[in-house]
N, C-alpha and C. Protein backbone atom coordinates (compact mmCIF):
# COMPACT_ATOMS: atom_id res chain seq x y z
N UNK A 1 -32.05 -81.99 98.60
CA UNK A 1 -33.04 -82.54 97.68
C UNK A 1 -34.33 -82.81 98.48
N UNK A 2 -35.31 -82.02 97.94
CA UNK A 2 -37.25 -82.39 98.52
C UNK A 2 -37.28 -84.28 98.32
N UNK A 3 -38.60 -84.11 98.93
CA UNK A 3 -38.73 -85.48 99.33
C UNK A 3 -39.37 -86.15 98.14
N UNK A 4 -39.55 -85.05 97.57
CA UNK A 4 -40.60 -85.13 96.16
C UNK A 4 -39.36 -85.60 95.17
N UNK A 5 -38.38 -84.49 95.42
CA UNK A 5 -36.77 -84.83 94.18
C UNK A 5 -36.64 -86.04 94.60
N UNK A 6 -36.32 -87.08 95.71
CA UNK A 6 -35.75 -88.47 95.81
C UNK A 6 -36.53 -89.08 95.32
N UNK A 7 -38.29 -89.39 96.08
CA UNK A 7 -39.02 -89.97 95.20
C UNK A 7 -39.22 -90.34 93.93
N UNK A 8 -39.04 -89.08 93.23
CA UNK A 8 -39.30 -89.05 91.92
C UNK A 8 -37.83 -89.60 91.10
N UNK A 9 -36.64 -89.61 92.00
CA UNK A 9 -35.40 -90.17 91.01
C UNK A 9 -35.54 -91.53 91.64
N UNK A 10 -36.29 -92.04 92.58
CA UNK A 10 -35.93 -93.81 93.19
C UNK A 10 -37.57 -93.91 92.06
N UNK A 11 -38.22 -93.56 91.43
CA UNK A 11 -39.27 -94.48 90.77
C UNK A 11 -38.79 -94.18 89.39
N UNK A 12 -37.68 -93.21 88.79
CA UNK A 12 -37.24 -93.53 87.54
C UNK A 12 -36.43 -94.78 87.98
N UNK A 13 -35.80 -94.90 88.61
CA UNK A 13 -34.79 -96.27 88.53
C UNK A 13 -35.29 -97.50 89.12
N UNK A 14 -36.38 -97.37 89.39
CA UNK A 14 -37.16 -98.53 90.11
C UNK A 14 -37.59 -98.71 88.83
N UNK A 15 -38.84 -98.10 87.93
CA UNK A 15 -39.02 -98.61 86.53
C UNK A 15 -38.28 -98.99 85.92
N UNK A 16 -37.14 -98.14 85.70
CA UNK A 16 -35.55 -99.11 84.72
C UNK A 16 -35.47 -100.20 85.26
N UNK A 17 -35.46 -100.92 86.36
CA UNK A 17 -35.51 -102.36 86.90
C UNK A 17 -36.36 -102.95 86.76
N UNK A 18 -37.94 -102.46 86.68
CA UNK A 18 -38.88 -103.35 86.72
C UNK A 18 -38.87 -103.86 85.19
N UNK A 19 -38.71 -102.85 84.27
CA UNK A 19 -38.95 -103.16 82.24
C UNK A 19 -37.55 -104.14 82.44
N UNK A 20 -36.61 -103.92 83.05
CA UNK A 20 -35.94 -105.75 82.67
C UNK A 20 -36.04 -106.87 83.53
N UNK A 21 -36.66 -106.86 84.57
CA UNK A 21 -37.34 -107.77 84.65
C UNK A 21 -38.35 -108.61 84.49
N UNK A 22 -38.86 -107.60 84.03
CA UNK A 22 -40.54 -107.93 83.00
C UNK A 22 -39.83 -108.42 81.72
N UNK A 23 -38.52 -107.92 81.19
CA UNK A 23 -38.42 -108.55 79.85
C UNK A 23 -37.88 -110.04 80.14
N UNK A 24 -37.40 -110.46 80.94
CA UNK A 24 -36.94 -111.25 81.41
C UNK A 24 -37.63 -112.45 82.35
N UNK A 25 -38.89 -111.79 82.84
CA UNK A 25 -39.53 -113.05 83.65
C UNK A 25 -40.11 -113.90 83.08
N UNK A 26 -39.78 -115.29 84.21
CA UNK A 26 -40.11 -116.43 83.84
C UNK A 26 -41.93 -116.58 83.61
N UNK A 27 -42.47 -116.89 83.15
CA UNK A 27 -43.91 -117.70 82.39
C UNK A 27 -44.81 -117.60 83.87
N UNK A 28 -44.02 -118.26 85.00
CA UNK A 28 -44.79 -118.28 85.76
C UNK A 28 -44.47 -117.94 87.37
N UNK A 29 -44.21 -116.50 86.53
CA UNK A 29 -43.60 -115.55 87.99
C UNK A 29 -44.86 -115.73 89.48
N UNK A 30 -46.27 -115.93 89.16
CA UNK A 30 -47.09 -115.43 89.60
C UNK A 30 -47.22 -117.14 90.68
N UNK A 31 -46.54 -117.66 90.25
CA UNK A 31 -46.74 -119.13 91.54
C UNK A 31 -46.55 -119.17 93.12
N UNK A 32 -45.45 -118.40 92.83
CA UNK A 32 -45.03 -117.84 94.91
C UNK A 32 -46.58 -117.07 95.34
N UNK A 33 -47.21 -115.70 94.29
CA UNK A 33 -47.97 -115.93 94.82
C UNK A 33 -49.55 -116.79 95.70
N UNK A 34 -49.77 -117.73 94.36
CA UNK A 34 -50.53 -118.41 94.36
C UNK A 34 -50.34 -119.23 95.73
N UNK A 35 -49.08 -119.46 96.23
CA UNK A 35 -49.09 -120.15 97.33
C UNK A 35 -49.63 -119.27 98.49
N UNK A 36 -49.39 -118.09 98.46
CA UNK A 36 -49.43 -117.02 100.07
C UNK A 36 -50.99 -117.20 99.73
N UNK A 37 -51.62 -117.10 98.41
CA UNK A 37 -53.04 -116.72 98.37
C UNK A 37 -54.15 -118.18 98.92
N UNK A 38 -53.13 -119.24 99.21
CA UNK A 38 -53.94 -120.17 99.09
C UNK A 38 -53.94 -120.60 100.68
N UNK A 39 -53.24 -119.58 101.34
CA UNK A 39 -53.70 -119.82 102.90
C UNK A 39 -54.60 -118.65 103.27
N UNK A 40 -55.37 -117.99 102.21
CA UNK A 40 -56.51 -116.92 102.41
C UNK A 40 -57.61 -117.69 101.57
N UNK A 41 -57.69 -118.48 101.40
CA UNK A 41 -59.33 -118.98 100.42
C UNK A 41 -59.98 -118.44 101.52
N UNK A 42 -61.14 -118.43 100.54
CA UNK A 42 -62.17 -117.80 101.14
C UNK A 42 -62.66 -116.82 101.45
N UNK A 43 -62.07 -115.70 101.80
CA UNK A 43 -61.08 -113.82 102.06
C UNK A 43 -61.42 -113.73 100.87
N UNK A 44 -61.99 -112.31 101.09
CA UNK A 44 -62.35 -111.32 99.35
C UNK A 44 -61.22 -111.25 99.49
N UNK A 45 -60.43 -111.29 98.31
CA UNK A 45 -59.16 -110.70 98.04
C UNK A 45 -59.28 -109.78 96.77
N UNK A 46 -58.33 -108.51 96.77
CA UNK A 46 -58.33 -107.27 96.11
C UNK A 46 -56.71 -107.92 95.31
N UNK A 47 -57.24 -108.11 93.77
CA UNK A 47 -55.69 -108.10 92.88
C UNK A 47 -55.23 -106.67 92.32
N UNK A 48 -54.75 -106.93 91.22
CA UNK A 48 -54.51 -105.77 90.35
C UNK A 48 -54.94 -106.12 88.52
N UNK A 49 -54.98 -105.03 87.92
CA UNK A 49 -54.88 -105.76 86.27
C UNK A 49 -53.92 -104.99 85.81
N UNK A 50 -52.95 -105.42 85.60
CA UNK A 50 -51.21 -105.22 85.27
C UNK A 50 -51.48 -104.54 84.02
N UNK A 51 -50.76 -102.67 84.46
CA UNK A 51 -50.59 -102.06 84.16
C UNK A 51 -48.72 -102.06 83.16
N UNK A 52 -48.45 -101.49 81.76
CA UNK A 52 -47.28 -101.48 80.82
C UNK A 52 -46.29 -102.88 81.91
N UNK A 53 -45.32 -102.61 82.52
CA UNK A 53 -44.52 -103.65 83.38
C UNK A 53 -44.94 -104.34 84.19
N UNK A 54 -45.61 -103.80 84.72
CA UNK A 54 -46.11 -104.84 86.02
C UNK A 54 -45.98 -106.50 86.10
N UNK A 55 -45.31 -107.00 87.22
CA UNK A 55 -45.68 -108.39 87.06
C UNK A 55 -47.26 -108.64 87.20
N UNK A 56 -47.78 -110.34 86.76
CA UNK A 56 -49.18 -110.22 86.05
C UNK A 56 -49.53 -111.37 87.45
N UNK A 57 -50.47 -110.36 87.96
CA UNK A 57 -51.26 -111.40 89.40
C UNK A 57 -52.21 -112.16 88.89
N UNK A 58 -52.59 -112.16 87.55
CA UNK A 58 -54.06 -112.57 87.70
C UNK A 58 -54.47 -114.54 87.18
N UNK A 59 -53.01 -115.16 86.93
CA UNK A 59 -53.32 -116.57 87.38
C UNK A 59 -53.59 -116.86 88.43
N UNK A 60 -53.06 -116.14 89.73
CA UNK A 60 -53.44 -116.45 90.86
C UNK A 60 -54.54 -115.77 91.41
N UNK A 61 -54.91 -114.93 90.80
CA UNK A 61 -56.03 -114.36 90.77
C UNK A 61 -57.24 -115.33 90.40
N UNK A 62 -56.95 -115.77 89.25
CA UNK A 62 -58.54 -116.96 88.76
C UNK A 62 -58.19 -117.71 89.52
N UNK A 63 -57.05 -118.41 90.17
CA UNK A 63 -56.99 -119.85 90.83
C UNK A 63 -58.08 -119.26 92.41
N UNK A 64 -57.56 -118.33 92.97
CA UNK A 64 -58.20 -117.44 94.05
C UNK A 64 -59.94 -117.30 94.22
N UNK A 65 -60.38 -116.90 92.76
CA UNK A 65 -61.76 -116.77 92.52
C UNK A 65 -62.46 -118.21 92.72
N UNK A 66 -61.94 -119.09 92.51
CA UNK A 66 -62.50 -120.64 92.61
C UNK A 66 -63.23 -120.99 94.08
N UNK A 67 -62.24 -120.29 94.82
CA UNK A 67 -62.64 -120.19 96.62
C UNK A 67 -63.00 -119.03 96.80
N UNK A 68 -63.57 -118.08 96.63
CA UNK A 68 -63.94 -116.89 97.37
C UNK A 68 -64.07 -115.55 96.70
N UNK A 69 -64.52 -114.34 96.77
CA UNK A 69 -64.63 -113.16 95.53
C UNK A 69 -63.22 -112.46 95.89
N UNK A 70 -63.13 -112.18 94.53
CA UNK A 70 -61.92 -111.24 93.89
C UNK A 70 -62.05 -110.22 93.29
N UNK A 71 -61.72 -109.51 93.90
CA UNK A 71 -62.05 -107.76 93.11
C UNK A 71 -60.90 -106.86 92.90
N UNK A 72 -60.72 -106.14 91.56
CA UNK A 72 -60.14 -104.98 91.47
C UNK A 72 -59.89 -103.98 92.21
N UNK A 73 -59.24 -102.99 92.30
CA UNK A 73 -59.51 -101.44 92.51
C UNK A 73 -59.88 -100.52 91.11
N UNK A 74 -60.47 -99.39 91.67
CA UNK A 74 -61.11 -98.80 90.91
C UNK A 74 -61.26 -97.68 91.50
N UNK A 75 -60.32 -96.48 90.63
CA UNK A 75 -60.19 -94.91 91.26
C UNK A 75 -61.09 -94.15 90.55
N UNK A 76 -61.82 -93.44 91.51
CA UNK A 76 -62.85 -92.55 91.33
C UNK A 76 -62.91 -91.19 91.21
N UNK A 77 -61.63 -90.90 91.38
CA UNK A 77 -60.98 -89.34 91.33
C UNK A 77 -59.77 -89.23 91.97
N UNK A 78 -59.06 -88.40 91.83
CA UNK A 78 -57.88 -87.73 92.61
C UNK A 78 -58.48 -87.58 93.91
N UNK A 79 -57.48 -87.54 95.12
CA UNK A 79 -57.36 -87.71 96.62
C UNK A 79 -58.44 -88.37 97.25
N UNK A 80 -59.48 -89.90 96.27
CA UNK A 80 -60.14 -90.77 96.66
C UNK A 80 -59.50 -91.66 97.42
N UNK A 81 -60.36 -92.79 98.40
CA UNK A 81 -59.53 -93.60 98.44
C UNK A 81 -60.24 -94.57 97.00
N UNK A 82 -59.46 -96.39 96.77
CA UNK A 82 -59.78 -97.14 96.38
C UNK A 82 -61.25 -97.46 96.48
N UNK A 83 -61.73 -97.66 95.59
CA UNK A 83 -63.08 -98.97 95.43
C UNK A 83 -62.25 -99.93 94.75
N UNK A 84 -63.21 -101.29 95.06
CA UNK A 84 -62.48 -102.53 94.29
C UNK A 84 -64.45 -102.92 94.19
N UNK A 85 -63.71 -103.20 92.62
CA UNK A 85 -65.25 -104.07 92.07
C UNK A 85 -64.87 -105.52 91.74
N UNK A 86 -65.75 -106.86 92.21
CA UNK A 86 -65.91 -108.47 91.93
C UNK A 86 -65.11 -108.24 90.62
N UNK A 87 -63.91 -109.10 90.16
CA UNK A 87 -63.58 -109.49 89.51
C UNK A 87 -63.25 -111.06 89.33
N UNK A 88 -64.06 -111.81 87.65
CA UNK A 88 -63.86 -112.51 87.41
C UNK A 88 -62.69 -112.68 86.35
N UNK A 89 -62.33 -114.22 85.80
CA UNK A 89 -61.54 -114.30 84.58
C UNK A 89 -61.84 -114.03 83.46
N UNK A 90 -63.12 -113.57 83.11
CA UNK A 90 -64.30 -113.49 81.75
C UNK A 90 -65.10 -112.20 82.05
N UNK A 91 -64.06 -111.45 82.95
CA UNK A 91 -65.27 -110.00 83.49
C UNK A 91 -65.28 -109.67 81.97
N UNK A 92 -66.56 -108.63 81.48
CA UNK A 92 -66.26 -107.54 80.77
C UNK A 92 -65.72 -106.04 81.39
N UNK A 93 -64.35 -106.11 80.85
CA UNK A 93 -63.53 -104.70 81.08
C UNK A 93 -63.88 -103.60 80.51
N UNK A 94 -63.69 -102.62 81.17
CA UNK A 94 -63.50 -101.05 80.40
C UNK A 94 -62.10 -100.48 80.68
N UNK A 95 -61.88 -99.61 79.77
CA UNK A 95 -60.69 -98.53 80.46
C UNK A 95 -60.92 -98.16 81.41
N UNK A 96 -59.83 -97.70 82.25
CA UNK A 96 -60.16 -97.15 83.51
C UNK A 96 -58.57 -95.64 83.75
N UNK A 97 -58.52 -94.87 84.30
CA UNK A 97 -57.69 -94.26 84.86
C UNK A 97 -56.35 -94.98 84.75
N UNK A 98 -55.39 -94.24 84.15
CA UNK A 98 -53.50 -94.76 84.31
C UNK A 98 -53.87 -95.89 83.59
N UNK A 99 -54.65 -96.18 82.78
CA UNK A 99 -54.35 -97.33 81.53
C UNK A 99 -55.23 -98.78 82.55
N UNK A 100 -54.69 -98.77 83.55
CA UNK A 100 -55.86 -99.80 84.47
C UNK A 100 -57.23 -100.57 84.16
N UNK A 101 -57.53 -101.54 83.36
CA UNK A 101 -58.84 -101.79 83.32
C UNK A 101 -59.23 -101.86 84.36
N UNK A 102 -61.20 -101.57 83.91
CA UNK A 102 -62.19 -101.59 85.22
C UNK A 102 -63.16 -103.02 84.79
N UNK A 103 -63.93 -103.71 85.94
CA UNK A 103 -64.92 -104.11 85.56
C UNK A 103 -66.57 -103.16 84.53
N UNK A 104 -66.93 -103.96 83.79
CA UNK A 104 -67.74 -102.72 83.12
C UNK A 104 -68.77 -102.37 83.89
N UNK A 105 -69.66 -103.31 84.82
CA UNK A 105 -70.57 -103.24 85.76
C UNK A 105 -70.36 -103.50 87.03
N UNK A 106 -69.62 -102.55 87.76
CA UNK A 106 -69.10 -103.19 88.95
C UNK A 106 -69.94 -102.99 90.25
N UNK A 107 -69.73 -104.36 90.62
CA UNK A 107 -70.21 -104.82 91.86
C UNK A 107 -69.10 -104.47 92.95
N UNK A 108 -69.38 -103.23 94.17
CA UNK A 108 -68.83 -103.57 94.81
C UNK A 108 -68.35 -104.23 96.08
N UNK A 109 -67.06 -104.84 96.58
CA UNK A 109 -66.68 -105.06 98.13
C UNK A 109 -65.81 -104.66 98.57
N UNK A 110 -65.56 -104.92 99.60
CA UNK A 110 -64.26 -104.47 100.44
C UNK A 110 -63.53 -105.92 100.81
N UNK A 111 -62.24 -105.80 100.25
CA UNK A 111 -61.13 -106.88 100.46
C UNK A 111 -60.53 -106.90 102.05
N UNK A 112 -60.49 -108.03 102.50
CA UNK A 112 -59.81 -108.54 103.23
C UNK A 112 -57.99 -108.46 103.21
N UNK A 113 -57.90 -108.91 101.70
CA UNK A 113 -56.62 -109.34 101.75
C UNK A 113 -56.53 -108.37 100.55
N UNK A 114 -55.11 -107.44 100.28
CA UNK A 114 -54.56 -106.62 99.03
C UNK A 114 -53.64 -106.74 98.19
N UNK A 115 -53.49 -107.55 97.28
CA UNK A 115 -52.24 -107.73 96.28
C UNK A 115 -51.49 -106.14 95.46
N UNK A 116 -51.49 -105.67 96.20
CA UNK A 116 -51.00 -104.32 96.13
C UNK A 116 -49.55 -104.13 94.95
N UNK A 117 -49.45 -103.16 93.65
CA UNK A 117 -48.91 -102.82 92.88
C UNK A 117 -47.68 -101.93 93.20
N UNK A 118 -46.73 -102.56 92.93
CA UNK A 118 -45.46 -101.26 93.24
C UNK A 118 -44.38 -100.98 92.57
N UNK A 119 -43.94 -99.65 92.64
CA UNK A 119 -42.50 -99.40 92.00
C UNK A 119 -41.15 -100.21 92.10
N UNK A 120 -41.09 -99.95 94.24
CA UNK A 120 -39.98 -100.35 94.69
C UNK A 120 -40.35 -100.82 96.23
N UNK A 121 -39.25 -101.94 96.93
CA UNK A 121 -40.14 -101.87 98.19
C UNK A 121 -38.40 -102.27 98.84
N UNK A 122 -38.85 -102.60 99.83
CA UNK A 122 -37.87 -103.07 100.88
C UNK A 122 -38.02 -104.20 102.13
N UNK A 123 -37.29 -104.82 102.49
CA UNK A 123 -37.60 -105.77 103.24
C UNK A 123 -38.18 -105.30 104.67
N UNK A 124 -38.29 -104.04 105.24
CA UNK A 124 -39.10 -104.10 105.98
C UNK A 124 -40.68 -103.45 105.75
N UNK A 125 -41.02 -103.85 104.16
CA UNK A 125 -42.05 -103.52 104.44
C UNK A 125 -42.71 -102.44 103.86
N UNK A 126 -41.47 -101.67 103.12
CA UNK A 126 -41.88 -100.02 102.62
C UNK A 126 -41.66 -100.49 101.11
N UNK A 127 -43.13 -99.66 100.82
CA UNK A 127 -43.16 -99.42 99.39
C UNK A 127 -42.89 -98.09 99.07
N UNK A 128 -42.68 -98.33 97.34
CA UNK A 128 -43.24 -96.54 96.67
C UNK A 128 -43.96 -96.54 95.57
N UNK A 129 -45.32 -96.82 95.72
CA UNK A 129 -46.02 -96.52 94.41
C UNK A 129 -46.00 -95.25 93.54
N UNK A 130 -46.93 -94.93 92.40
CA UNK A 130 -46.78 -94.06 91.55
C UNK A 130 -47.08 -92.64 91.85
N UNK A 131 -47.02 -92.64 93.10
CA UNK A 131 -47.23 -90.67 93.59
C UNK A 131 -48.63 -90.61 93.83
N UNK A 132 -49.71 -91.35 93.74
CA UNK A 132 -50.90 -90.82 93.58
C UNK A 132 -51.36 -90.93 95.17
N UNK A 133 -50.68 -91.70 95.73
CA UNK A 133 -51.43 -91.86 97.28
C UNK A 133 -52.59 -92.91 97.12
N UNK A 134 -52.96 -93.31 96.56
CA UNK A 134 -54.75 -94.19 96.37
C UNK A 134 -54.00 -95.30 97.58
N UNK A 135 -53.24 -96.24 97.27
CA UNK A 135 -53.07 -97.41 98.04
C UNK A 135 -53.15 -96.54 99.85
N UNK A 136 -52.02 -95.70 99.76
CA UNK A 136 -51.68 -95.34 101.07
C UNK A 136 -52.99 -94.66 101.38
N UNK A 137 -53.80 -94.35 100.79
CA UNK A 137 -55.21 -93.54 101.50
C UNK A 137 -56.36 -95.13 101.56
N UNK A 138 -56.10 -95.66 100.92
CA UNK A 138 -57.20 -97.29 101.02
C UNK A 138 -56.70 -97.68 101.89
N UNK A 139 -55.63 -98.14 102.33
CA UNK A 139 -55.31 -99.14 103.44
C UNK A 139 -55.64 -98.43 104.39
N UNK A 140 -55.36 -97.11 104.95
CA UNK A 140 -55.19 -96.49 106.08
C UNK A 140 -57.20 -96.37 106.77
N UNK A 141 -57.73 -96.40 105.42
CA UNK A 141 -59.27 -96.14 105.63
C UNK A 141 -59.84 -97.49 105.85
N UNK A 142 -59.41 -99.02 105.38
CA UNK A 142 -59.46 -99.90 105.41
C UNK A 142 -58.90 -100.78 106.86
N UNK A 143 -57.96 -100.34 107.28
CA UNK A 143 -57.29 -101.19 108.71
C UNK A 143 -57.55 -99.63 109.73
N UNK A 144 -58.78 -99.06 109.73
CA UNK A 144 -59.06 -98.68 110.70
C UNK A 144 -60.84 -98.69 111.12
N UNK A 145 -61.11 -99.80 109.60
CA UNK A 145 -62.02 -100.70 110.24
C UNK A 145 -62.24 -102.30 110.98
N UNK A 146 -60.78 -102.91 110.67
CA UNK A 146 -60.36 -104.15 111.07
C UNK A 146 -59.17 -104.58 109.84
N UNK A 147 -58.71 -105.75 110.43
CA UNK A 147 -57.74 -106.06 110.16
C UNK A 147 -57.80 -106.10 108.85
N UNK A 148 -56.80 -106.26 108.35
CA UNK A 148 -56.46 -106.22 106.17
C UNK A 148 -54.84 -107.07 106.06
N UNK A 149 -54.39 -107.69 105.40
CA UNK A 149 -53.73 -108.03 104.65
C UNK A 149 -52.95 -107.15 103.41
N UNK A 150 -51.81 -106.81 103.37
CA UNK A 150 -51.37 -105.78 102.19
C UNK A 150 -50.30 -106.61 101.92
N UNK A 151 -50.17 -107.49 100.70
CA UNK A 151 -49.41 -107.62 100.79
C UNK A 151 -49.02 -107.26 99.10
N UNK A 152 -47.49 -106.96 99.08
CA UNK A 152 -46.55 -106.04 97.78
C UNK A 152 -46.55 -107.44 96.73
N UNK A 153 -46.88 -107.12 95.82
CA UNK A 153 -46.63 -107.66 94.60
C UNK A 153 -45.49 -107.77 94.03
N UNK A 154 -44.33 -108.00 93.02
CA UNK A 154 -43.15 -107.36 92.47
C UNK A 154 -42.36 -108.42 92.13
N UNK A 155 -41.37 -107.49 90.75
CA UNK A 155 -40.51 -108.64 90.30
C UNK A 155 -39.01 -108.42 91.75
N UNK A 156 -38.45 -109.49 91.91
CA UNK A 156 -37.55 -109.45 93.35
C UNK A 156 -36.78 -107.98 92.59
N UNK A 157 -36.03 -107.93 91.53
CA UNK A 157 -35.31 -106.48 91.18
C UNK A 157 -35.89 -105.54 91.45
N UNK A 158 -37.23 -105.30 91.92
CA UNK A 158 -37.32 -104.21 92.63
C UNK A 158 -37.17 -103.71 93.76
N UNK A 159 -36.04 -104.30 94.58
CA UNK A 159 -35.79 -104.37 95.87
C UNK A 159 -34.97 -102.99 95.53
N UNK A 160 -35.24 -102.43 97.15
CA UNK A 160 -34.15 -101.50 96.94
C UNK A 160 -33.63 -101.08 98.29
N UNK A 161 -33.18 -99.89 98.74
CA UNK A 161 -32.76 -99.61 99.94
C UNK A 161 -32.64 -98.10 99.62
N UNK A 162 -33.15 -97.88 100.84
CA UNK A 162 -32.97 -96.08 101.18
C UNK A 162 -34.33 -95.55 100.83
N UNK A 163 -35.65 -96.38 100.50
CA UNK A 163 -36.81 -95.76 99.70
C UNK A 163 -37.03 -94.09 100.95
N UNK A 164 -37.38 -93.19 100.02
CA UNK A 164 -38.02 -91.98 100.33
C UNK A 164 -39.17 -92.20 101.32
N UNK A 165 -39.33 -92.34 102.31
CA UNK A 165 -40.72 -92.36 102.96
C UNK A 165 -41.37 -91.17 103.70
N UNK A 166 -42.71 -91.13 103.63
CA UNK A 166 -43.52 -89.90 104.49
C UNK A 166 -44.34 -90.14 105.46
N UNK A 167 -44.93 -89.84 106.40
CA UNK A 167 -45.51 -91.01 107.75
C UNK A 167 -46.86 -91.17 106.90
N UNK A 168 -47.19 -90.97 105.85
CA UNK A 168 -48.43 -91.59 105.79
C UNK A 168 -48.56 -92.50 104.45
N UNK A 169 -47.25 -92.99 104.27
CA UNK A 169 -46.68 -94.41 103.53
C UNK A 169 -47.74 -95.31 104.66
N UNK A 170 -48.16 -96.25 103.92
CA UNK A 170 -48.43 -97.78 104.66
C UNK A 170 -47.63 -98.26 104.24
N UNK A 171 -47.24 -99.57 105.58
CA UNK A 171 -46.45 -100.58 105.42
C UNK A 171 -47.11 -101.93 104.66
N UNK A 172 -46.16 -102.55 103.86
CA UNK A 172 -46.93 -103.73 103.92
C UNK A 172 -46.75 -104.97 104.68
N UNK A 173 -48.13 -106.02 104.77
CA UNK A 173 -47.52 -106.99 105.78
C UNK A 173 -46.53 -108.29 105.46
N UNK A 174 -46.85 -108.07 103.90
CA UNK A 174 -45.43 -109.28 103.46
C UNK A 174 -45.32 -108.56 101.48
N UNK A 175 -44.37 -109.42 100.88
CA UNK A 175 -43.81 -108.58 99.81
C UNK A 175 -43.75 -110.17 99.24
N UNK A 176 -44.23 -110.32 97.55
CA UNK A 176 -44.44 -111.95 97.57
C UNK A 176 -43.65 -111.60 96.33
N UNK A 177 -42.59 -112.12 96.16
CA UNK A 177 -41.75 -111.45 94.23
C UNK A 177 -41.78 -113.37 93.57
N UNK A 178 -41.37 -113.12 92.13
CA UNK A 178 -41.56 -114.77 91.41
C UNK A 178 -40.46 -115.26 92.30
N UNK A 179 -39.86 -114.80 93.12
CA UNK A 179 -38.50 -115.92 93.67
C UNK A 179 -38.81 -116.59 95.30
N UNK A 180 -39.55 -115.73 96.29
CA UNK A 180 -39.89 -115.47 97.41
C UNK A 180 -40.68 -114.89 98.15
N UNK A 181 -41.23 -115.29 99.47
CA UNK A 181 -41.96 -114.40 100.08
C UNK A 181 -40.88 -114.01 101.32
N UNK A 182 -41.45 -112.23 101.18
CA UNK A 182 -40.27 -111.80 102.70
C UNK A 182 -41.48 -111.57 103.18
N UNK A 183 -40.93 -111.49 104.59
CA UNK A 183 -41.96 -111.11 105.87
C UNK A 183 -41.02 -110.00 106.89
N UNK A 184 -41.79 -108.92 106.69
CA UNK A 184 -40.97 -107.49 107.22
C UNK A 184 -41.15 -107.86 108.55
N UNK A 185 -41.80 -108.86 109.31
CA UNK A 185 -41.58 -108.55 110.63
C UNK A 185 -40.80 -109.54 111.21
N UNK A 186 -40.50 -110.60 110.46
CA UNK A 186 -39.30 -111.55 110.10
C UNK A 186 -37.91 -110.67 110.32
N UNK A 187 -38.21 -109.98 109.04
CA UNK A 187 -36.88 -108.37 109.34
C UNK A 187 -36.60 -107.55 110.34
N UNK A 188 -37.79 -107.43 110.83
CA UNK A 188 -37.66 -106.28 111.87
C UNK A 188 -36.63 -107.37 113.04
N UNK A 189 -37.66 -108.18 113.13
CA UNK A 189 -36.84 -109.42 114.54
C UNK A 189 -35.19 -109.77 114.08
N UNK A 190 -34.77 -109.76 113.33
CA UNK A 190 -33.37 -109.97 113.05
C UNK A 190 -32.53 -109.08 112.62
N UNK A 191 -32.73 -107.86 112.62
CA UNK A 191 -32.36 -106.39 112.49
C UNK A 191 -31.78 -105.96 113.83
């Protein structure tokens, strides 16, 4: 089986996990993050705007904006990397690409810190987003101008083991789900 065949059967069953945990999460899945985000005030931080399942970053997102700018991503074509435009709680949105709202007038920056969207991940660190590459081409263009923050978004059922990886996967530096924060290098040291 291609690397493309595993991929593509670990993000059908990574979605079957994520739609029941989304049917199922608690009100205020998004609090674990709010805590990791609140030892970055100040740090542009890059959220998401929660796409059909997705768990929903963006309470901790407005709590975030109170201390410091918050911006989207925003894809500009196939084999781009990311832009992220200032996002507020009262932006005016547009459609954007994969159902994604955009800011309608976007201002842009470059994030410090990445609340990064995913299928499936693992405790040390490996994600698998939706095939498109955008994250894995932003970070890689991003932490080879200085340091960045990536850290995985997700309901904890999307944990998995065995994910498909290719060397130009980025890792992330922590994985924040409504139950916990893991720290892959926490993992690596007790592995």
């Amino acid at each position: 089986m291609s690397i493309e065949d595993r991929k593509s059967a670990a993000r059908k069953a990574a979605l079957a996990r994520r739609k029941a945990a989304f049917e199922s999460a608690p009100p205020d899945a998004w609090a674990v993050l709010d805590q990791v985000l609140a030892r970055h005030r100040g740090a542009c931080v890059s959220g998401f705007l929660p796409i059909r399942t997705e768990i929903d970053p963006r309470p901790a997102m407005a709590k975030a904006a109170r201390h410091g700018p918050v911006c989207v991503p925003v894809i500009e074509g196939p084999g781009l990397p990311l832009r992220f435009a200032r996002w507020t709680p009262d932006a005016t949105l547009v459609p954007g690409p994969f159902g994604a709202a955009t800011p309608a007038e976007p201002e842009f920056l470059e994030p410090r810190v990445l609340i990064v969207p995913l299928l499936a991940f693992d405790r040390a660190g490996n994600r698998l987003g939706y095939g498109g590459g955008y994250y894995d081409r932003t970070l890689a263009a991003l932490r080879a101008r200085g340091s960045r923050t990536a850290i995985g978004f997700a309901f904890a059922a999307q944990e998995a083991e065995g994910l498909p990886l290719e060397p130009t996967d980025q890792p992330l530096d922590l994985i924040v789900t409504e139950a916990e924060i893991i720290s892959p290098e926490a993992f690596a040291s007790s592995s």
